[in-house]
Protein backbone atom coordinates (compact mmCIF):
# COMPACT_ATOMS: atom_id res chain seq x y z
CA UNK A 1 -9.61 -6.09 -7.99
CA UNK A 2 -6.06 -6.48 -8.84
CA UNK A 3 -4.99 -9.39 -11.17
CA UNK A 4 -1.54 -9.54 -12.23
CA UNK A 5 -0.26 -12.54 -14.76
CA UNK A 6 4.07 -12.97 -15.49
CA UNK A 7 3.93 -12.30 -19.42
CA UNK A 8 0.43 -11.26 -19.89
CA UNK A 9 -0.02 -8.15 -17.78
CA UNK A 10 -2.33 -6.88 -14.69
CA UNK A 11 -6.21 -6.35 -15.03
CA UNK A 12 -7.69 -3.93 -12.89
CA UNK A 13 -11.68 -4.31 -11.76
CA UNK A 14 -12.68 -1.11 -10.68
CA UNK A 15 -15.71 -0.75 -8.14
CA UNK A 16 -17.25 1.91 -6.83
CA UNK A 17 -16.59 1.71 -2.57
CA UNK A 18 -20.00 3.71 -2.26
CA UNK A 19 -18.81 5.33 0.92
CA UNK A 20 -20.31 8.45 2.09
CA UNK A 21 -18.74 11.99 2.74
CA UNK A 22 -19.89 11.82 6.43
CA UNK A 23 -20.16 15.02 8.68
CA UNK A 24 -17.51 17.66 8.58
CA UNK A 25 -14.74 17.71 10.95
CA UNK A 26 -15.30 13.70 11.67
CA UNK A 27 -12.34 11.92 11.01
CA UNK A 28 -13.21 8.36 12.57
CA UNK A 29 -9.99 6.38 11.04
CA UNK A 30 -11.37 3.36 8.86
CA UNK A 31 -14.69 4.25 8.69
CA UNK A 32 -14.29 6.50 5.48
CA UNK A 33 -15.29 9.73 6.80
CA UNK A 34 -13.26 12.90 6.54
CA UNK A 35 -9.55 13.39 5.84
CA UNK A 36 -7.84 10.13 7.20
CA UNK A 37 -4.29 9.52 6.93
CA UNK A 38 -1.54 10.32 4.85
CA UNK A 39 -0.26 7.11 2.79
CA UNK A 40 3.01 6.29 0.82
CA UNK A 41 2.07 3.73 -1.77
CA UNK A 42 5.26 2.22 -3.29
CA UNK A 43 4.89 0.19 -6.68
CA UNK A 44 7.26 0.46 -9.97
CA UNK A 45 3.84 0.19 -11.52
CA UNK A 46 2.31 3.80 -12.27
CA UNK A 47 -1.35 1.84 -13.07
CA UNK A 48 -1.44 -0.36 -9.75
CA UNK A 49 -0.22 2.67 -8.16
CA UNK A 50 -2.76 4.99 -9.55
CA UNK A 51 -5.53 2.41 -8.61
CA UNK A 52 -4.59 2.04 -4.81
CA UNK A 53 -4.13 6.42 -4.70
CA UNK A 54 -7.84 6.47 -6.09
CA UNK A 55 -8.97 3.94 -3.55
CA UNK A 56 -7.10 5.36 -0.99
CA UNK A 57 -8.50 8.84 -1.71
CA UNK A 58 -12.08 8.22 -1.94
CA UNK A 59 -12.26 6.67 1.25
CA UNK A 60 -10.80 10.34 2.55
CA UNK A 61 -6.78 9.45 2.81
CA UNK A 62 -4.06 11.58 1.03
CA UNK A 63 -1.77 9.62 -0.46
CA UNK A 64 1.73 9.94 -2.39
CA UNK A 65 3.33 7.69 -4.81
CA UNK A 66 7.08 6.62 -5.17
CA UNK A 67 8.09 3.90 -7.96
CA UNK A 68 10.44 2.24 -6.04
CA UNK A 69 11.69 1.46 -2.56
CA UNK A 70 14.69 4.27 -2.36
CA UNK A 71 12.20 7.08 -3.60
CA UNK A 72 9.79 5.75 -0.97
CA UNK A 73 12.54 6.08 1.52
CA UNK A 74 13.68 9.54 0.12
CA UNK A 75 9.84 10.71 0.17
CA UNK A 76 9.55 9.38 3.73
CA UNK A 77 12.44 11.49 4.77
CA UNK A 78 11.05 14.91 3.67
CA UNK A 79 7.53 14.13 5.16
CA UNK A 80 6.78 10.89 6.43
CA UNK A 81 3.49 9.13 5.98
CA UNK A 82 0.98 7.64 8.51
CA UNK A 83 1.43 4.23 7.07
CA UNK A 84 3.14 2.74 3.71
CA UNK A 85 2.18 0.31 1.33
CA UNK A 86 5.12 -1.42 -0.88
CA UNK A 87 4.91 -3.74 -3.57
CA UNK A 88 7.81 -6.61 -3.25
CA UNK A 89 9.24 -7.11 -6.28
CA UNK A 90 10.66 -3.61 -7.78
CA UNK A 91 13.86 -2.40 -9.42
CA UNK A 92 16.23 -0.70 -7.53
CA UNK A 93 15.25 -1.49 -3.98
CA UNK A 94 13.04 -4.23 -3.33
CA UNK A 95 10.36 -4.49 -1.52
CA UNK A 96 11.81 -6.85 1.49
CA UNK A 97 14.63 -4.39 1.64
CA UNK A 98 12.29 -0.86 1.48
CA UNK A 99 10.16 -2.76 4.55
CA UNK A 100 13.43 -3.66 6.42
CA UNK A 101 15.01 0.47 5.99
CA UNK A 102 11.33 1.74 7.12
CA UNK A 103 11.43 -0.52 10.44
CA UNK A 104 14.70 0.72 11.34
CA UNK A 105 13.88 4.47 9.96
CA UNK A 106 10.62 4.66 10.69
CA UNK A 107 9.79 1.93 13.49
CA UNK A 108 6.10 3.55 14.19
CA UNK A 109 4.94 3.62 11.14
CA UNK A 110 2.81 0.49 9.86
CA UNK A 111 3.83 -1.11 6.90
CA UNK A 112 1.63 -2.65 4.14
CA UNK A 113 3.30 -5.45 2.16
CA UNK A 114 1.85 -6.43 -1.17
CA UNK A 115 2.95 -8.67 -3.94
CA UNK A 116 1.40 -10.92 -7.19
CA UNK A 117 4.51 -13.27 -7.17
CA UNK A 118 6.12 -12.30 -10.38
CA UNK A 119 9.05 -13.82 -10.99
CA UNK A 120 9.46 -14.76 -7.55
CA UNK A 121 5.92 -16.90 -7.35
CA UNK A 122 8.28 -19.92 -5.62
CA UNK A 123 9.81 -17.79 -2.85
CA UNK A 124 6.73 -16.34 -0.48
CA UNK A 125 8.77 -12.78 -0.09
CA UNK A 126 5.25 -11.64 1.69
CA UNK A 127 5.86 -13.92 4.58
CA UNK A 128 9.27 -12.38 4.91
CA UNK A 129 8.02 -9.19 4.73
CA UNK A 130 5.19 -10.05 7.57
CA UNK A 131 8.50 -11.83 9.90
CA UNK A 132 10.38 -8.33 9.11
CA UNK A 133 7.86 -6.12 10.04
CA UNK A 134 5.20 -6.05 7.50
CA UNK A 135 2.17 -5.19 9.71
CA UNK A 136 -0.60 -6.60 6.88
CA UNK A 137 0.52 -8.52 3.60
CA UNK A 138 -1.50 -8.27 0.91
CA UNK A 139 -1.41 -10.97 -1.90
CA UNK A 140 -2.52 -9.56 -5.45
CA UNK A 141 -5.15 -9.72 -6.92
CA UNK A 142 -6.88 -8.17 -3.99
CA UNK A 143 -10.63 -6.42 -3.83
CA UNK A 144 -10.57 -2.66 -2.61
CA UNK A 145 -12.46 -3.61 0.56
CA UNK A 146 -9.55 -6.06 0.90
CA UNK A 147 -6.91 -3.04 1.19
CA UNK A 148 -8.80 -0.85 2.74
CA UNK A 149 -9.85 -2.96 5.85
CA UNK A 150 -5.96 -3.63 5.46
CA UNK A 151 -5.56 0.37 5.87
CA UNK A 152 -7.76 0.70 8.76
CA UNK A 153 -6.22 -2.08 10.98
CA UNK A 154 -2.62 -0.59 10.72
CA UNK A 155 -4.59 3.26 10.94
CA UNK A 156 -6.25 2.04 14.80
């Protein structure tokens, strides 16, 4: 679980997903099995962002990492991803912004929007996000199982 608190930090609950390996050569998206997908994950935090790519990769995904919207966008360009997952609030580029340049980039690839509120908590930017194209929104904190059910409803 994700917990992030304006002034105090973000707690991380880490728990084991207890998925199996699964046959060789099955790659049943969602289910855990195999090599899945390859996934951007876009935060300007390296520790949320290092929680989601462990996640991510033991449930059989390979995933890259950008720290803000316009490296997302620059790492999409040289090898785009299956699906991306972008925090809202960032430096730089925010996240409303990164999900409106990957519709119009990227239109076929599913975005996943994800935000604690910050020091936006009175504006719901995730509801924007879903209107511009978000495919899933994802309010932190959030459970693993959370994100990756998240992951295998864009991934079907």
């Amino acid at each position: 679980m994700i917990e992030s608190t304006l002034g105090k930090g973000t707690r991380f609950d880490v728990y084991p997903t207890g998925v199996p390996a699964g046959p060789k050569g099955n790659a049943d998206r969602g289910q855990g099995i195999g090599i899945m997908a390859r996934i951007l994950v876009i935060d300007d935090e390296e520790t949320v962002r290092g929680l989601i790519r462990q996640i991510l990769a033991q449930a059989g995904h390979e995933v890259e990492e950008a720290e803000n919207g316009a490296a997302g966008l620059a790492a999409m360009r040289l090898q785009a991803a299956e699906l991306v997952i972008t925090d809202i609030i960032m430096p730089e580029m925010e996240g409303v912004e990164t999900v409106l340049a990957l519709r119009k980039e990227f239109p076929d690839t599913p975005v996943i929007a994800m935000s604690g509120g910050g020091r936006t908590a009175n504006f719901d930017f995730l509801a924007t996000a879903k209107k511009l194209g978000a495919a899933r929104v994802l309010q932190k904190p959030f459970r693993p199982a959370t994100l990756l059910e998240a992951v295998a409803a864009c991934l079907r």
